[in-house]
C-alpha atoms as a PDB file:
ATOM      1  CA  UNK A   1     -18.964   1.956   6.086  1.00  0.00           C
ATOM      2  CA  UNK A   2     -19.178   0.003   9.211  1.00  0.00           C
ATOM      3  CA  UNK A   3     -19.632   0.766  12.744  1.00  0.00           C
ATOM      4  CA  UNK A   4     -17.028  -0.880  15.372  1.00  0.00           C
ATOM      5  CA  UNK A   5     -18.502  -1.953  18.580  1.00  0.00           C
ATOM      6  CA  UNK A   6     -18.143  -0.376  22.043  1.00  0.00           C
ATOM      7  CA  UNK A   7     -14.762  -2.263  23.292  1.00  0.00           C
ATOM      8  CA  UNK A   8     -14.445  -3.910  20.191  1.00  0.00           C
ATOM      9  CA  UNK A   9     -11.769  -0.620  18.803  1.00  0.00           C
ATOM     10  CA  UNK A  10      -8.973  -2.328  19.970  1.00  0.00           C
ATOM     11  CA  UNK A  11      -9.472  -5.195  17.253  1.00  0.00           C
ATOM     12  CA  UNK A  12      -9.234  -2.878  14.615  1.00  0.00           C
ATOM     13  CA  UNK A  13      -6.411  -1.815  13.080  1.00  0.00           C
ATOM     14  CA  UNK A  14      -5.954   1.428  10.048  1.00  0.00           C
ATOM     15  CA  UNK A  15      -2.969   1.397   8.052  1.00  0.00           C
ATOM     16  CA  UNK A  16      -1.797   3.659   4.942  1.00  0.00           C
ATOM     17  CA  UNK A  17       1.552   4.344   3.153  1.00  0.00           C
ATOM     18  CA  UNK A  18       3.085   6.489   0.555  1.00  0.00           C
ATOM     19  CA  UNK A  19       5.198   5.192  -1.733  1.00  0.00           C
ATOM     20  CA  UNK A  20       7.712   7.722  -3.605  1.00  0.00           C
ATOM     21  CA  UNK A  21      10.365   6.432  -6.187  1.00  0.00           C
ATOM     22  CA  UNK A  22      13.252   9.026  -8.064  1.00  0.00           C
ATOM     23  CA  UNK A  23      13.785   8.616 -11.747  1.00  0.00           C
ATOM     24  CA  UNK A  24      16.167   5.983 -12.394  1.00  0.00           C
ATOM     25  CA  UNK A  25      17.734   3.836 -15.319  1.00  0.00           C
ATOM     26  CA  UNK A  26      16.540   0.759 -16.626  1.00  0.00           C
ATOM     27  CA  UNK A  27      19.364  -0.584 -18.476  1.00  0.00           C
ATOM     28  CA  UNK A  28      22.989  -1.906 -17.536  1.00  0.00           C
ATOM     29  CA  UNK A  29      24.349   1.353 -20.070  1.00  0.00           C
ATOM     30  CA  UNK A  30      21.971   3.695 -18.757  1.00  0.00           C
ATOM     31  CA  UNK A  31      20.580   5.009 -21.512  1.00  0.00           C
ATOM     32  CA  UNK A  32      16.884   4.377 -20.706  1.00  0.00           C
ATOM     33  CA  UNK A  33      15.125   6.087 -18.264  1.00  0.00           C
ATOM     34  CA  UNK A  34      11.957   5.613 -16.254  1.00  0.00           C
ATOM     35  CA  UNK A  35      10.352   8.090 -14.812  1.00  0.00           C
ATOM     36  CA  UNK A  36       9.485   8.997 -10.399  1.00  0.00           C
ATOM     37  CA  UNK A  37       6.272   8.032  -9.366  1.00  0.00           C
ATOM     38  CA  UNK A  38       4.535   8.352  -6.199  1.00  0.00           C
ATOM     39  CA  UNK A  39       1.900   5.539  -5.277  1.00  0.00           C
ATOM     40  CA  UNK A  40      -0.733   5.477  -2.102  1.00  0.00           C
ATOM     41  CA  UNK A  41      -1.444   2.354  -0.458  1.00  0.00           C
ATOM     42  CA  UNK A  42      -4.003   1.784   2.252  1.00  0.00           C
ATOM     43  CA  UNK A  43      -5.086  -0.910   4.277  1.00  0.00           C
ATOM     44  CA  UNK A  44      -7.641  -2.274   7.358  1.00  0.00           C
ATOM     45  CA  UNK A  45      -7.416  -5.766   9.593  1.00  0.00           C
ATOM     46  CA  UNK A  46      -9.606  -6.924  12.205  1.00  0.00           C
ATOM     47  CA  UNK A  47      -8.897  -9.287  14.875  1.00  0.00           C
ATOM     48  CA  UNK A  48     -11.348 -12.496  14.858  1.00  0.00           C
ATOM     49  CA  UNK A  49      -9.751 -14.851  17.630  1.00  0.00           C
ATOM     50  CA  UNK A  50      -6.392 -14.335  19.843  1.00  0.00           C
ATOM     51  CA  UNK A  51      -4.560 -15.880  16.622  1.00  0.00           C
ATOM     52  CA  UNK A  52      -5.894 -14.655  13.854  1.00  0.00           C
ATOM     53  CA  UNK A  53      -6.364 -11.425  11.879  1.00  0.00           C
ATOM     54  CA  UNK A  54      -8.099 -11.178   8.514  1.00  0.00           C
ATOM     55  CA  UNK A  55      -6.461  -8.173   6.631  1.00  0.00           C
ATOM     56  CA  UNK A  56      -7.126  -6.015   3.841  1.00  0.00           C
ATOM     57  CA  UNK A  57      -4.534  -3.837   1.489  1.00  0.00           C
ATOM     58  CA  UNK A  58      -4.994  -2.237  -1.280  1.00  0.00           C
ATOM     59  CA  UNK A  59      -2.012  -1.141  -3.455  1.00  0.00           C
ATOM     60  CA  UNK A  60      -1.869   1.926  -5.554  1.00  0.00           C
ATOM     61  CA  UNK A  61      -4.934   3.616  -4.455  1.00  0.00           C
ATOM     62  CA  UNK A  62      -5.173   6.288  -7.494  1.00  0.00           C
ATOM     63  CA  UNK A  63      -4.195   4.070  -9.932  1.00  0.00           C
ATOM     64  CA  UNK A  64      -1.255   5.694 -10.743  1.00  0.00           C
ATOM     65  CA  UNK A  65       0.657   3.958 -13.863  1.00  0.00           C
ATOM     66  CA  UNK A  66       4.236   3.093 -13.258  1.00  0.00           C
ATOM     67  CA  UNK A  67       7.155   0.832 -14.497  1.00  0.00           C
ATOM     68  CA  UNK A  68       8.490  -1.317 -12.031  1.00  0.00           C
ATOM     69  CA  UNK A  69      11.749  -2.466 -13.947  1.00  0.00           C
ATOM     70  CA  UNK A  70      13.578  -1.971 -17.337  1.00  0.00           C
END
């Protein structure tokens, strides 16, 4: 883990996000069904000039397996 700078804080920026989707249908007769889920996402940039930020995200933090569409 790294250590920010004295006055450097401002640069840094923490982000995180929870993701929650309901059970829903799959198919146009909906007949199929695919389960909720709930997914954590987390993420970190730093400012390296006035115009440019390198950034870092990372979807789906525990893995959690899911089905996107039908």
């Amino acid at each position: 883990m790294g250590v920010v700078p004295p006055g450097h804080a401002s640069r840094v920026t923490v982000t995180g996000g929870v993701v929650r989707v309901g059970a829903r249908f799959t198919d146009a007769e909906n007949t199929i069904r695919a389960p909720g889920f709930v997914r954590v996402d987390a993420g970190a940039s730093v400012a390296i000039s006035p115009a440019w930020r390198l950034q870092l995200t990372v979807d789906n933090l525990s893995d959690t397996r899911y089905i996107t569409g039908g």
